[in-house]
Protein backbone atom coordinates (compact mmCIF):
# COMPACT_ATOMS: atom_id res chain seq x y z
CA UNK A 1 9.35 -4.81 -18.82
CA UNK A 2 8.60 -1.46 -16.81
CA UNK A 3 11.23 0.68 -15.75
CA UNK A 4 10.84 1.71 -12.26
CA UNK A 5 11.83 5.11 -10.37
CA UNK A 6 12.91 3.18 -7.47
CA UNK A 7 14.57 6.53 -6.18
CA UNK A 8 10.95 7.62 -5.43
CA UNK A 9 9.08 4.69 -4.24
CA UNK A 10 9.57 3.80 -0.23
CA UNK A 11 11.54 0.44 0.64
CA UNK A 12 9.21 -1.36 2.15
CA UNK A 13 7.20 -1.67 -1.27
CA UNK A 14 10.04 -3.67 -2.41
CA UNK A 15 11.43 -5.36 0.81
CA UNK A 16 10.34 -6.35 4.09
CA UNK A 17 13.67 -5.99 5.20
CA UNK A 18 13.51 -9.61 6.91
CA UNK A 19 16.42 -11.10 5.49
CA UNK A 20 19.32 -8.00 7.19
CA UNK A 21 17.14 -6.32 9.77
CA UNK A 22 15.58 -8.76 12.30
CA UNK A 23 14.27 -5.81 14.23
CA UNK A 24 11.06 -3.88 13.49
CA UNK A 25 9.11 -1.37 15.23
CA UNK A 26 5.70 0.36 14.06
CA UNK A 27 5.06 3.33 15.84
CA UNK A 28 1.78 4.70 15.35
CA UNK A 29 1.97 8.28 15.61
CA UNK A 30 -0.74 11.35 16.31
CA UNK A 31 -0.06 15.18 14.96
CA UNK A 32 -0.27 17.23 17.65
CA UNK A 33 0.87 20.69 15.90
CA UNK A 34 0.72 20.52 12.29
CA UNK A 35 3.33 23.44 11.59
CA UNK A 36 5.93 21.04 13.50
CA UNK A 37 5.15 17.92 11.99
CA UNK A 38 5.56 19.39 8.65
CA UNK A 39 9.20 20.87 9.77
CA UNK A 40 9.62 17.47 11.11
CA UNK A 41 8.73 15.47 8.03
CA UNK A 42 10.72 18.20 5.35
CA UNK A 43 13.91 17.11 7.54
CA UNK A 44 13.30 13.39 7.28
CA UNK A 45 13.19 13.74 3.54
CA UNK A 46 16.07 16.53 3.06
CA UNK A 47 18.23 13.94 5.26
CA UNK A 48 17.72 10.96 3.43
CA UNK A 49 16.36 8.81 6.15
CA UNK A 50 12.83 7.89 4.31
CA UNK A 51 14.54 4.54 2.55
CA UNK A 52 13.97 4.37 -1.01
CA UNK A 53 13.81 1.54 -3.75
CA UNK A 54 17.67 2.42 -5.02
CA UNK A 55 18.79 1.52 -1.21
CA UNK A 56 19.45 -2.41 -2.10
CA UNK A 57 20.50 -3.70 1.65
CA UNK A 58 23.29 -6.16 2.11
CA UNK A 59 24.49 -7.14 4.79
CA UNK A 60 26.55 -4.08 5.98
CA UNK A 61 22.73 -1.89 5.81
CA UNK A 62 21.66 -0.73 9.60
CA UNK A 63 19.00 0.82 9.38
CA UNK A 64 15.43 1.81 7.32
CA UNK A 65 12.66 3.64 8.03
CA UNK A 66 9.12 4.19 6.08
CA UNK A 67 6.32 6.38 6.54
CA UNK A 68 2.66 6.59 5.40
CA UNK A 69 -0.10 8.53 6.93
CA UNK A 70 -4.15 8.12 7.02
CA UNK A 71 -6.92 9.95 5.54
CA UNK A 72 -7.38 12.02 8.98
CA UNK A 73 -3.58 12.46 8.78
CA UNK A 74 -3.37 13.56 5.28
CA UNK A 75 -6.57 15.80 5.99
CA UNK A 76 -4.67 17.73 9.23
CA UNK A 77 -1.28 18.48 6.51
CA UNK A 78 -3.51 19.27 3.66
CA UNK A 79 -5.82 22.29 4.37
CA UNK A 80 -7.56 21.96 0.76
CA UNK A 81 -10.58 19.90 1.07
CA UNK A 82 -10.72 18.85 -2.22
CA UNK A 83 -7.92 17.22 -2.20
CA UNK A 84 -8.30 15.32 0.57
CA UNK A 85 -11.73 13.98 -1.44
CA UNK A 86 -9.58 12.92 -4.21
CA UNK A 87 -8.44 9.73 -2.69
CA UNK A 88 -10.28 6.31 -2.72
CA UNK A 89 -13.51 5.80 -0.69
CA UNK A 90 -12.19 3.34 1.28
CA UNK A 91 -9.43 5.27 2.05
CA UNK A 92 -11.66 7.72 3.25
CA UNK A 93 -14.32 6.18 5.15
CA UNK A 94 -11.31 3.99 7.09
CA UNK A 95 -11.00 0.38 8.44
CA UNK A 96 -13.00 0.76 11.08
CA UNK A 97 -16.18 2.86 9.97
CA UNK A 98 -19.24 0.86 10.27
CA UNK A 99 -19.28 0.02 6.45
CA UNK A 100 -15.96 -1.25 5.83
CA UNK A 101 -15.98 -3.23 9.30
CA UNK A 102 -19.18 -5.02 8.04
CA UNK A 103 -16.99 -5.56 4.63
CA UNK A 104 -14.33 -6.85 6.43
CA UNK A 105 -16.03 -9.08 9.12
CA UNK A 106 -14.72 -7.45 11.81
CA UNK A 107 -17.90 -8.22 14.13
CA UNK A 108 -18.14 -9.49 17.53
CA UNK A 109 -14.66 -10.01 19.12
CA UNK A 110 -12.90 -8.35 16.17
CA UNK A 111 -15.31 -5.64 16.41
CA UNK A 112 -13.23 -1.92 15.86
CA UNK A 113 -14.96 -0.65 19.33
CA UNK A 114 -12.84 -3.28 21.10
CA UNK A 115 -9.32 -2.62 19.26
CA UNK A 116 -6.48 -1.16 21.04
CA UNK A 117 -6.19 0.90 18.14
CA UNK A 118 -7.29 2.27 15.14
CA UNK A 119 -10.82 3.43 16.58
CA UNK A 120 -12.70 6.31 17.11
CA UNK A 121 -11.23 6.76 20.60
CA UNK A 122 -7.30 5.99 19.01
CA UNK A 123 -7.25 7.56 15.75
CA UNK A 124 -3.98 7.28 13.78
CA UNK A 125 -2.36 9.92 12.07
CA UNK A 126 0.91 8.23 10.78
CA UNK A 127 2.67 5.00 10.93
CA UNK A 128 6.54 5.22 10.78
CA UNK A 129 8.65 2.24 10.77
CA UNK A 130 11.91 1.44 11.62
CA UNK A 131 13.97 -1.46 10.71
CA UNK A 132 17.30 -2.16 12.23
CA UNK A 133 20.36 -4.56 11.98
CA UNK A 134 20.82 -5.46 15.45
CA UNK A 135 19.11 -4.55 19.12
CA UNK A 136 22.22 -1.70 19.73
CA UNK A 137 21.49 -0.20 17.09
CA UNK A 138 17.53 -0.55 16.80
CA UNK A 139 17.31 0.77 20.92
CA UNK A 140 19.51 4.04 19.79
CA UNK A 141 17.24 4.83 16.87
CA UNK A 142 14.09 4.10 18.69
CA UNK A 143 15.18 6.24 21.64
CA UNK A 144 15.94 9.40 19.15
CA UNK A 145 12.74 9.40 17.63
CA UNK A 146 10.85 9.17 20.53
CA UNK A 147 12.96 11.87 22.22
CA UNK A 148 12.40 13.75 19.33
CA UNK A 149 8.50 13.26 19.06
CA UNK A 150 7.35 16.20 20.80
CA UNK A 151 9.21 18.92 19.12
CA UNK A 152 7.88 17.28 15.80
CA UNK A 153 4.15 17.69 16.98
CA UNK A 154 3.38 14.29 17.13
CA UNK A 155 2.38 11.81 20.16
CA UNK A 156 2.46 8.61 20.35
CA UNK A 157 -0.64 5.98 20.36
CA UNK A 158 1.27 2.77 20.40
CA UNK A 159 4.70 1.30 19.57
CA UNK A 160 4.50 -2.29 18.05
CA UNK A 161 7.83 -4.30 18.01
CA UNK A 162 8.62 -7.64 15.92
CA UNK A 163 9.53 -10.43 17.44
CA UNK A 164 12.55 -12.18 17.05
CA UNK A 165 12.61 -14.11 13.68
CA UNK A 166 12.18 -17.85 14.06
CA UNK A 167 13.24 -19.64 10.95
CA UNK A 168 12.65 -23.33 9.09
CA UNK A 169 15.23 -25.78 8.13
CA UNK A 170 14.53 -24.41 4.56
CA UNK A 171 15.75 -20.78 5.60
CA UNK A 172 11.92 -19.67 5.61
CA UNK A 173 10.28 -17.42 8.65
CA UNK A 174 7.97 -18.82 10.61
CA UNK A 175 4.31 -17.88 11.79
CA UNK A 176 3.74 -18.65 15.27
CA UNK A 177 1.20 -21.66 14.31
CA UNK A 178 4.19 -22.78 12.93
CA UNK A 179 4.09 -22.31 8.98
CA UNK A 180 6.57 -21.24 6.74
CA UNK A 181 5.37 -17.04 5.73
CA UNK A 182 5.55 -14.78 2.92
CA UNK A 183 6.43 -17.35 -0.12
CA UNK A 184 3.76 -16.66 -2.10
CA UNK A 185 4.19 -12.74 -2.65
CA UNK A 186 3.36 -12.07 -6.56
CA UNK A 187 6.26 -11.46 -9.30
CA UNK A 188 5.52 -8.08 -9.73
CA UNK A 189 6.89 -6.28 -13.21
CA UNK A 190 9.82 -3.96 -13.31
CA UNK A 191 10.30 -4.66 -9.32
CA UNK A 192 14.21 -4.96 -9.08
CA UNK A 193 14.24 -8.72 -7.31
CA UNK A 194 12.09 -10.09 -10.40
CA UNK A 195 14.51 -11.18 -13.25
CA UNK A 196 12.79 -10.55 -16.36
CA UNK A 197 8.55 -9.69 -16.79
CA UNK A 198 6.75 -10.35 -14.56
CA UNK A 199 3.14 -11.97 -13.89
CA UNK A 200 1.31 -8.93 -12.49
CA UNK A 201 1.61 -5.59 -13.96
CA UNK A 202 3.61 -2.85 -12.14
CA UNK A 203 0.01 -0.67 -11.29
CA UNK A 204 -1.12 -3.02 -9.34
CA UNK A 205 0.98 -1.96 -6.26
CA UNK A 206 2.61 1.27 -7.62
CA UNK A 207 -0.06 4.23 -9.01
CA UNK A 208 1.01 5.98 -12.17
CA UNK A 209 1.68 2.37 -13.85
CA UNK A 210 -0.66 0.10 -16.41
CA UNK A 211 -3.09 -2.07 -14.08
CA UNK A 212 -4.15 -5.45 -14.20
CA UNK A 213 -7.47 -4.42 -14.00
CA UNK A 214 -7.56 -2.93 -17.48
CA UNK A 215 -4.64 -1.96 -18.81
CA UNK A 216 -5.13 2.22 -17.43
CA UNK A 217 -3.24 3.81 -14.75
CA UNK A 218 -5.47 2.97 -11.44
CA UNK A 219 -6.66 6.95 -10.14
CA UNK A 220 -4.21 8.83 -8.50
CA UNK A 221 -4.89 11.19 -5.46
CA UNK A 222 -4.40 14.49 -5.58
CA UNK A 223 -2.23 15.30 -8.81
CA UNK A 224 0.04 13.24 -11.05
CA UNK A 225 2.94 14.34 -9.62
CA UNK A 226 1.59 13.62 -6.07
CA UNK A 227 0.16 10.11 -6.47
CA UNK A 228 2.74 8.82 -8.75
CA UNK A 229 5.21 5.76 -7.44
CA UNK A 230 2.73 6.13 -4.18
CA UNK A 231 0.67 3.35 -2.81
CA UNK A 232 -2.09 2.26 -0.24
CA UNK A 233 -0.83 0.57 2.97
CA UNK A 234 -3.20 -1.93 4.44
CA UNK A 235 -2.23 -2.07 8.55
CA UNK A 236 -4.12 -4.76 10.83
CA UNK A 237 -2.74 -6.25 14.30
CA UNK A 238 -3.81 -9.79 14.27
CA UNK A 239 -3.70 -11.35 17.59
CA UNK A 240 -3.04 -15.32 17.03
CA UNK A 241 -4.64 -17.94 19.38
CA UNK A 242 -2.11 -20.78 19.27
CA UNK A 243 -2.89 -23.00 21.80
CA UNK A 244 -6.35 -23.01 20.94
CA UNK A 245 -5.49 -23.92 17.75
CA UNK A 246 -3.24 -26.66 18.13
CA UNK A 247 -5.41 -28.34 21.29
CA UNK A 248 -7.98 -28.29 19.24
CA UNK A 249 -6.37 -29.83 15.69
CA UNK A 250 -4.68 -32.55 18.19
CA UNK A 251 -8.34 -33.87 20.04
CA UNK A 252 -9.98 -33.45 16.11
CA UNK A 253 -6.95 -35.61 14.65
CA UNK A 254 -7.41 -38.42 17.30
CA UNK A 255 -11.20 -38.34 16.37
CA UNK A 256 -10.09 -38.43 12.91
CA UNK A 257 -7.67 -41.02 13.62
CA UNK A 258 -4.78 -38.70 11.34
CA UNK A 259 -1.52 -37.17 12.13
CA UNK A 260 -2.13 -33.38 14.00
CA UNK A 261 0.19 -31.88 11.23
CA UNK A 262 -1.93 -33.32 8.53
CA UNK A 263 -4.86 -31.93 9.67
CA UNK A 264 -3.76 -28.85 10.26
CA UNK A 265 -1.79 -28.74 6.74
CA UNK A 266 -5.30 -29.23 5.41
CA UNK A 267 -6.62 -26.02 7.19
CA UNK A 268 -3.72 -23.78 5.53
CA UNK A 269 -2.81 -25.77 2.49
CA UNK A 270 0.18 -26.32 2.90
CA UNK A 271 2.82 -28.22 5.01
CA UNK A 272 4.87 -26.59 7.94
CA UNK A 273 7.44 -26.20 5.14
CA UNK A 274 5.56 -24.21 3.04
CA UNK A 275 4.77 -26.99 0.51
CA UNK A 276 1.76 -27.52 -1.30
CA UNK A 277 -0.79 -29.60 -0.40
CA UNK A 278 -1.35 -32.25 -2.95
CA UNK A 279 -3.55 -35.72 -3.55
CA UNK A 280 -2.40 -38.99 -2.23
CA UNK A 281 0.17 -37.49 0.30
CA UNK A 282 0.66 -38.40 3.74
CA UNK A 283 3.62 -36.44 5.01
CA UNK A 284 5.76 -33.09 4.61
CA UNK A 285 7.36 -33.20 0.94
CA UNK A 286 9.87 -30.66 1.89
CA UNK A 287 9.60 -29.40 -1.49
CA UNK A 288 8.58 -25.83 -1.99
CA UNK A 289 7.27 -24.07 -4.62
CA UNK A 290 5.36 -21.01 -5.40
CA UNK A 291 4.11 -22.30 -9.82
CA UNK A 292 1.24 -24.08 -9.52
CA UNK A 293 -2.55 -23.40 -10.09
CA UNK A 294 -4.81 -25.89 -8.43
CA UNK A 295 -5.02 -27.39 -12.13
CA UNK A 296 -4.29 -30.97 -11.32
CA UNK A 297 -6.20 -30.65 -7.90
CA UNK A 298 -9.79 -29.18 -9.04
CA UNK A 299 -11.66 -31.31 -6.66
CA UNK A 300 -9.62 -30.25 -3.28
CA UNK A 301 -8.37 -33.88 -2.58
CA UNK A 302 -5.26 -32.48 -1.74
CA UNK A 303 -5.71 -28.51 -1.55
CA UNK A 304 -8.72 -28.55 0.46
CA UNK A 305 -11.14 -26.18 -1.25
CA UNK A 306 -11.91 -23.88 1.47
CA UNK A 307 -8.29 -24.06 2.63
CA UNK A 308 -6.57 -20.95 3.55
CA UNK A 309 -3.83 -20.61 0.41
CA UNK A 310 -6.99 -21.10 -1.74
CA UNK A 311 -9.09 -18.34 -0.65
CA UNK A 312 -6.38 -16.13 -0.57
CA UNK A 313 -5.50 -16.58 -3.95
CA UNK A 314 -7.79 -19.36 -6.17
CA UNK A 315 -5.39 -19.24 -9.38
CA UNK A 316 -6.37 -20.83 -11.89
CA UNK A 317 -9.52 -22.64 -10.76
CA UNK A 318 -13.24 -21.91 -10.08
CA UNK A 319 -13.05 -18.28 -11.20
CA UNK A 320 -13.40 -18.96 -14.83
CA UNK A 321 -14.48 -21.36 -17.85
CA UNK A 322 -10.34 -22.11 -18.65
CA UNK A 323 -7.42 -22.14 -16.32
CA UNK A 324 -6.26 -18.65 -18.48
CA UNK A 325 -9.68 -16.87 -17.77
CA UNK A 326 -9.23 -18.22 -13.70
CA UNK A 327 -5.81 -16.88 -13.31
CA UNK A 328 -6.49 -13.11 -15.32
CA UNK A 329 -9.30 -12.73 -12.92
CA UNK A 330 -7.60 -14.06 -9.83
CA UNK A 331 -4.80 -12.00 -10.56
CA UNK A 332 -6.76 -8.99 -10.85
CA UNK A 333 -6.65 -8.89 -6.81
CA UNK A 334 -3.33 -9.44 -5.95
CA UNK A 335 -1.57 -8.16 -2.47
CA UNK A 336 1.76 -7.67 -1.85
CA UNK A 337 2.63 -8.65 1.56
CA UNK A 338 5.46 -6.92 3.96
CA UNK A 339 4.55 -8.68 7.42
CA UNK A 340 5.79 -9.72 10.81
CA UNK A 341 5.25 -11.87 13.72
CA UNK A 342 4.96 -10.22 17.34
CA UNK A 343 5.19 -11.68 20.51
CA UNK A 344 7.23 -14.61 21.77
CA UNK A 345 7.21 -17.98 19.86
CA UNK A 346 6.35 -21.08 21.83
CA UNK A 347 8.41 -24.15 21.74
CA UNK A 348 4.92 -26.08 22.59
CA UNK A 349 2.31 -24.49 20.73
CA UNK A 350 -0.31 -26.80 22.64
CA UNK A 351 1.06 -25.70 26.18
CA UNK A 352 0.04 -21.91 25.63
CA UNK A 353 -1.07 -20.33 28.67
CA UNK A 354 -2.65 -17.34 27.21
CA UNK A 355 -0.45 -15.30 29.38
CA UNK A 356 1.20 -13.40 26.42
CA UNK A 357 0.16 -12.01 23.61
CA UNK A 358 1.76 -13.06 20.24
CA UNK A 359 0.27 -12.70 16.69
CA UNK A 360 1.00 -11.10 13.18
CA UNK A 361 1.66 -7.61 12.48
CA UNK A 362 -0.14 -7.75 9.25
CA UNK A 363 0.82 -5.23 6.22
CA UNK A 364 -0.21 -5.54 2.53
CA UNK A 365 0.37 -2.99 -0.50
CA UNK A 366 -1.95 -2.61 -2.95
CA UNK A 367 -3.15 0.27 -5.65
CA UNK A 368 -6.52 -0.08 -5.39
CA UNK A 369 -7.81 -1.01 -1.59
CA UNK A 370 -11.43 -2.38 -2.44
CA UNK A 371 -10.60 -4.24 -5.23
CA UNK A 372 -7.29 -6.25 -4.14
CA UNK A 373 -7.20 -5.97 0.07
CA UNK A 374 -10.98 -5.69 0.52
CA UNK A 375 -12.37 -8.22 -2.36
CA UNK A 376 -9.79 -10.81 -1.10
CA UNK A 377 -11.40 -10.67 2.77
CA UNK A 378 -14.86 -10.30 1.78
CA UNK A 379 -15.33 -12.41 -1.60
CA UNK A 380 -12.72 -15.03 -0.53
CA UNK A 381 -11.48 -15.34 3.34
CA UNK A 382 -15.12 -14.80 4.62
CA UNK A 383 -17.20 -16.09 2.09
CA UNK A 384 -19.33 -18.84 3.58
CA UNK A 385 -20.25 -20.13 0.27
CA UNK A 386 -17.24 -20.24 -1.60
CA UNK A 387 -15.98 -22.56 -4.01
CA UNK A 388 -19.42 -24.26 -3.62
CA UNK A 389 -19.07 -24.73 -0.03
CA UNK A 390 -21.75 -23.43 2.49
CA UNK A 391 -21.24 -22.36 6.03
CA UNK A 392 -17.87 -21.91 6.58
CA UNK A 393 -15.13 -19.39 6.01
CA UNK A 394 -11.33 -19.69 6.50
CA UNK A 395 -10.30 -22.03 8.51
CA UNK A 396 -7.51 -20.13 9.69
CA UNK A 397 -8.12 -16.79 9.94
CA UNK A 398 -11.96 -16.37 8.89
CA UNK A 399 -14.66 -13.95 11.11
CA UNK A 400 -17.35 -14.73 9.44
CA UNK A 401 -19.00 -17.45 11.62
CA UNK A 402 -17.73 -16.45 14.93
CA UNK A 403 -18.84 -20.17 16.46
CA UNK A 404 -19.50 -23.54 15.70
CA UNK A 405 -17.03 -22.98 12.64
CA UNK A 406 -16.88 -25.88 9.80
CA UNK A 407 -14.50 -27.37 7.51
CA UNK A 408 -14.74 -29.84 4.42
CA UNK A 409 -11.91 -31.60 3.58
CA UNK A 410 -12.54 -33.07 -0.19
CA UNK A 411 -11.50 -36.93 0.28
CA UNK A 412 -11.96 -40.63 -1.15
CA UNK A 413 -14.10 -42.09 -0.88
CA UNK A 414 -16.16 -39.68 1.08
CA UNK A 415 -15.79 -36.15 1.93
CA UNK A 416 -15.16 -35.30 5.69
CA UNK A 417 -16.27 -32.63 7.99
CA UNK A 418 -14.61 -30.40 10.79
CA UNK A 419 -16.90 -29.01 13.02
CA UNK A 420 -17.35 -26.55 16.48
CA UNK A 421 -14.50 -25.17 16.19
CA UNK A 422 -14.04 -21.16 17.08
CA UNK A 423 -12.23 -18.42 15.56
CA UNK A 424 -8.61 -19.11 15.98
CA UNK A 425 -7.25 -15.19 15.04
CA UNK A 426 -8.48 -11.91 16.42
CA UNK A 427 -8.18 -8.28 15.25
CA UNK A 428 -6.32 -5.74 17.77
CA UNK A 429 -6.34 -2.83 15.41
CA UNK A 430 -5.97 -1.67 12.07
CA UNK A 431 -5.55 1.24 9.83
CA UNK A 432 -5.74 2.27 5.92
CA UNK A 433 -2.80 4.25 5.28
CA UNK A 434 -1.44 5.75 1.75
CA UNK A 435 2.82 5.45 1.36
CA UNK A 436 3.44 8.55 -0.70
CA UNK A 437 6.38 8.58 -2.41
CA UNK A 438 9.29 10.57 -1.70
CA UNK A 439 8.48 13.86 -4.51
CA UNK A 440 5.01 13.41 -2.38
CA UNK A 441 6.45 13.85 1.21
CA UNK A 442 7.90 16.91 -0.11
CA UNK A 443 4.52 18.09 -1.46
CA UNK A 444 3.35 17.52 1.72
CA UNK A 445 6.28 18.98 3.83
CA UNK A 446 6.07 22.20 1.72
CA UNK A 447 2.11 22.66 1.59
């Protein structure tokens, strides 16, 4: 089992914070005056207000905050050039430079020249986050940092806030086309809320740990010291379309002559609950869990192949000759995910007007961005041929066929076939960001 420095690594690499701080805010953040920003960012360390892995909140904890900055960002702080060169190319070249856009599928309306951020014309330099236990307490802290912005050298390109937390009868939070999100997050070693080993090796979300990959330490940026107990930070805003998604699963259930939450448990893979999909059933289980491996479902009778839990992570299935070869490379791109819902939740989903704007504020960690982040969206989500399938991608939250979308679900004693239906989740903005850790932000401060 690894041992940790949790007194170095940021928070949110171990918790989302969900469970005591039902507030969130993601303030995206552009240096102005570089001198004050790094006078700015040597207080918040000296003070103790950048959370750290040692923190463990309970229910008295108020408040958390976590910073990571972009390749632009890290380039204005860090005058040495070569330094800046010694991150990852992805890193580098950003989310939404015409190479990793193409990578990612973000084309036509989740094209980067129509975000509201992250683009050439709304570059980010930072992304701080604050968590808090209660609205008092989240409006004071929001209202000092933003006082405070200017005199740090930093302005502000956008403030994203959380919604309020809806949850299932199981305790679970909700995603607003009404699933049960964030219960299949690896069991990562040495992190301090996994009892003994655990399934995927430390350096896959922390650098200066063994890999999954092969065994090394994953590069580091900069120096040893720097990179150490650091990690990448994947940002996207994902704007959901509910009511497009639930009018159109209700008319294709009627034509199907099935229930509207079957069908649409097909599409994700799982029921509302958050249980799996498996053969021969006809209604919500209620029964969650997280160990399985597709092994007693290899034809998609239940799991739909091209379902969304099975792109995101195949286990042990179709990558390999054994279920042991499947799962070593599946695991080999693992995310960790720290997301939240924004926007109001709908106690219709069908009767959406399109009025407001809700969605998923979508974060993942990960050591290595092309391999885990990058190689999940391209290889898996958008694949149009995978698992043996041919012109469609994710149900759910594909962009690879932007209309006239398709869907097999695997049945007895025939197959059957979704089809026309249009992308159902829309990219706002995103970012690649790195999470230093805390001897880092020092580094950094003091440069």
């Amino acid at each position: 089992m690894t041992t940790i420095k949790l007194d170095e690594v940021q928070g949110i690499v171990f918790s989302g914070y969900k469970k005591y701080m039902a507030n969130a805010s993601y303030y995206l953040l552009q240096i102005e005056d570089v001198g004050k920003t790094k006078v700015w960012l040597k207080n918040l360390v000296a003070s103790g207000q950048i959370s750290h892995g040692a923190e463990k909140p309970d229910d008295t904890t108020e408040k958390r905050m976590n910073l990571a900055i972009s390749y632009p960002g890290y380039c204005k702080l860090e005058a040495d050039e070569a330094k800046c060169y010694s991150f990852e190319l992805s890193f580098r070249e950003g989310m939404n430079s015409e190479h990793r856009s193409a990578l990612l599928g973000d084309r036509g309306p989740n094209d980067p020249g129509k975000w509201s951020w992250g683009n050439d014309n709304k570059e980010v330099d930072i992304l701080l986050i604050l968590f808090s236990k209660d609205d008092a307490i989240h409006t004071d802290s929001c209202s000092i940092l933003e006082k405070g912005l200017e005199a740090a050298g930093l302005s502000k390109i956008e403030r994203l806030d959380a919604g309020a937390q809806v949850k299932s009868q199981h305790d679970k939070v909700l995603e607003h086309f009404g699933f049960a999100d964030g219960i299949s997050d690896p069991l990562v070693d040495g992190f301090p809320t996994v009892p003994g080993p655990g399934e995927i090796a430390t350096g896959e979300f922390l650098l200066g740990y063994p890999n999954q990959y092969d065994g090394k330490k994953t590069q580091m940026p900069v120096s040893e010291q720097f990179g150490a107990n650091g990690t990448y930070l994947v940002f996207r805003q994902l704007k959901q379309n509910v009511g497009e998604f639930w009018q159109f699963i209700n008319e294709e259930a009627k034509k199907q002559n099935v229930k509207p939450d079957n069908l649409a448990a097909k599409f994700v893979g799982r029921w509302k609950s958050g249980a799996l999909v498996q053969p021969g059933q006809s209604q919500d289980p209620n029964t969650i869990t997280n160990n399985f491996t597709f092994i007693n479902d290899k034809d998609g009778t239940g799991c739909p192949l091209g379902s969304h839990i099975r792109r995101a992570n195949p286990r042990g299935v179709g990558l390999g000759e054994s279920e042991d070869e499947s799962l070593k490379v599946a695991n080999r791109h693992r995310i960790l995910r720290r997301s939240r819902s924004y926007g109001s939740f709908l106690k219709d989903p069908s009767q959406d007007s399109g009025n407001d704007e809700r969605g998923l504020l979508f974060i993942c960690l990960n050591a290595n961005i092309e391999r885990q982040f990058e190689f999940v969206q391209h290889t898996w989500i958008n694949n149009v041929k995978f698992a043996g399938l041919y012109d469609e991608d994710d149900p759910l939250i594909g962009s690879a066929v932007e209309t006239d979308r398709k869907f097999t679900i695997q049945d007895q004693p025939l197959r059957r076939r979704v089809c026309g239906f249009q992308q159902f989740v829309t990219t706002r903005g995103g970012a690649y960001f790195f999470l230093p850790s805390l001897t880092a932000l020092k580094i950094l401060a003091e440069t």
